[in-house]
Protein backbone atom coordinates (compact mmCIF):
# COMPACT_ATOMS: atom_id res chain seq x y z
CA UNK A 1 140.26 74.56 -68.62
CA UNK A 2 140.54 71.28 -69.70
CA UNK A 3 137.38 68.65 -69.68
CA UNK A 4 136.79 64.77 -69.66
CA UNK A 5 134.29 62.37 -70.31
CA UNK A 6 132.67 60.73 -67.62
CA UNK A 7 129.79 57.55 -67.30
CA UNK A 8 127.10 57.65 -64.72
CA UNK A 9 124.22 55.10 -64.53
CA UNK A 10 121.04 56.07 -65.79
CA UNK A 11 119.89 56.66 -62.15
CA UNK A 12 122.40 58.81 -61.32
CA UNK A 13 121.72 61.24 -63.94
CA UNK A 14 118.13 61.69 -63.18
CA UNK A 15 119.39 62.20 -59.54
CA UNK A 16 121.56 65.16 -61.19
CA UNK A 17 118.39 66.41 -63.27
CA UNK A 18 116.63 66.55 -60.16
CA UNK A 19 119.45 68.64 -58.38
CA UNK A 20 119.51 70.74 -61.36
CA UNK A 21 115.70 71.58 -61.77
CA UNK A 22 115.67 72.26 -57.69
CA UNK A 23 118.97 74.53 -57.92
CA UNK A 24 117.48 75.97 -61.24
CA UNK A 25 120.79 74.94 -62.79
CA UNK A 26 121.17 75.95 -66.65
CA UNK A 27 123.08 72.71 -67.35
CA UNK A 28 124.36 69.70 -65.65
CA UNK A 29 127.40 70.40 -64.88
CA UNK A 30 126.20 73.73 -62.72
CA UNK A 31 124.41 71.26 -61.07
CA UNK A 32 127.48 68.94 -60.56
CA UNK A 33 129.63 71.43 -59.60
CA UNK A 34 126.92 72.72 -56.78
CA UNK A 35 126.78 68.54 -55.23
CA UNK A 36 130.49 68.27 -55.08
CA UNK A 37 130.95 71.85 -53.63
CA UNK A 38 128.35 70.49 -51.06
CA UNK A 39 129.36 66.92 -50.61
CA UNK A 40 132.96 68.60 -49.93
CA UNK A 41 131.57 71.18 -47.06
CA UNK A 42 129.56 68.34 -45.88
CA UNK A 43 132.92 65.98 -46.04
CA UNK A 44 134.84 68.40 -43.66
CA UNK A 45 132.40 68.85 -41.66
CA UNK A 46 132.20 64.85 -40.17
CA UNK A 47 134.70 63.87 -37.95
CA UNK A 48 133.64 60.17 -37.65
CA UNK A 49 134.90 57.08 -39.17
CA UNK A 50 133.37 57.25 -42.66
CA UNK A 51 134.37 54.27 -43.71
CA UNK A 52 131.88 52.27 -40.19
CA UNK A 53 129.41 54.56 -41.69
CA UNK A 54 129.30 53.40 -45.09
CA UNK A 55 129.37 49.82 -43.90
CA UNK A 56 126.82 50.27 -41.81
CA UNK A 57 124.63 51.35 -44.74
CA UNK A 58 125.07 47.09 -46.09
CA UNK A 59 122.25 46.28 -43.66
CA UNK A 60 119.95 49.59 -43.76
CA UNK A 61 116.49 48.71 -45.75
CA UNK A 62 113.33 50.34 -46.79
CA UNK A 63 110.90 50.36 -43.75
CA UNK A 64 108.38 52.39 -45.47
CA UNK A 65 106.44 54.70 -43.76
CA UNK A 66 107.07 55.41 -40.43
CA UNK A 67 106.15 57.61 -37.52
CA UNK A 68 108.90 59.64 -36.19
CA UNK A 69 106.95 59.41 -32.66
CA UNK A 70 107.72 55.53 -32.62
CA UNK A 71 111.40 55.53 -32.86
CA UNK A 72 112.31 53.57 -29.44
CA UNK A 73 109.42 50.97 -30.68
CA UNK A 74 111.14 50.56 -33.65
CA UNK A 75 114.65 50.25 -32.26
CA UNK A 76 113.53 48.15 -29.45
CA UNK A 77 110.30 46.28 -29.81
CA UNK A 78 106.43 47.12 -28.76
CA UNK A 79 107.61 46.73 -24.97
CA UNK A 80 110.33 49.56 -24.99
């Protein structure tokens, strides 16, 4: 097997330690290996335009909390 080096942003490593401690991974790359074996399942799974979804995430925002029971006033306004 043959291996590279690879940069990730501080962020995204302590996204992969997080993965790793919940998967009780021994290293990183079991932990890797497990969110690109996903992320491909997941992948083949959507038949949509992935590319409208990705550009719809430009104008998605933290709401903070929120009550799932409110959805429609949320999408619409108090008088939906």
């Amino acid at each position: 097997m043959k291996y590279t080096t690879i940069r990730v942003s501080v962020e995204d490593k302590k996204k992969l330690e997080r993965i790793a401690r919940l998967i009780q991974a021994k290293s990183l790359v079991q932990a890797l290996r497990f969110a690109l074996e996903v992320a491909e399942k997941e992948l083949g799974k959507f038949k949509g335009n992935i590319e409208q979804v990705l550009s719809s995430l430009k104008y998605a925002r933290d709401v903070g909390s929120t009550n799932a029971e409110k959805v429609d006033e949320y999408l619409y306004g108090e008088n939906s």
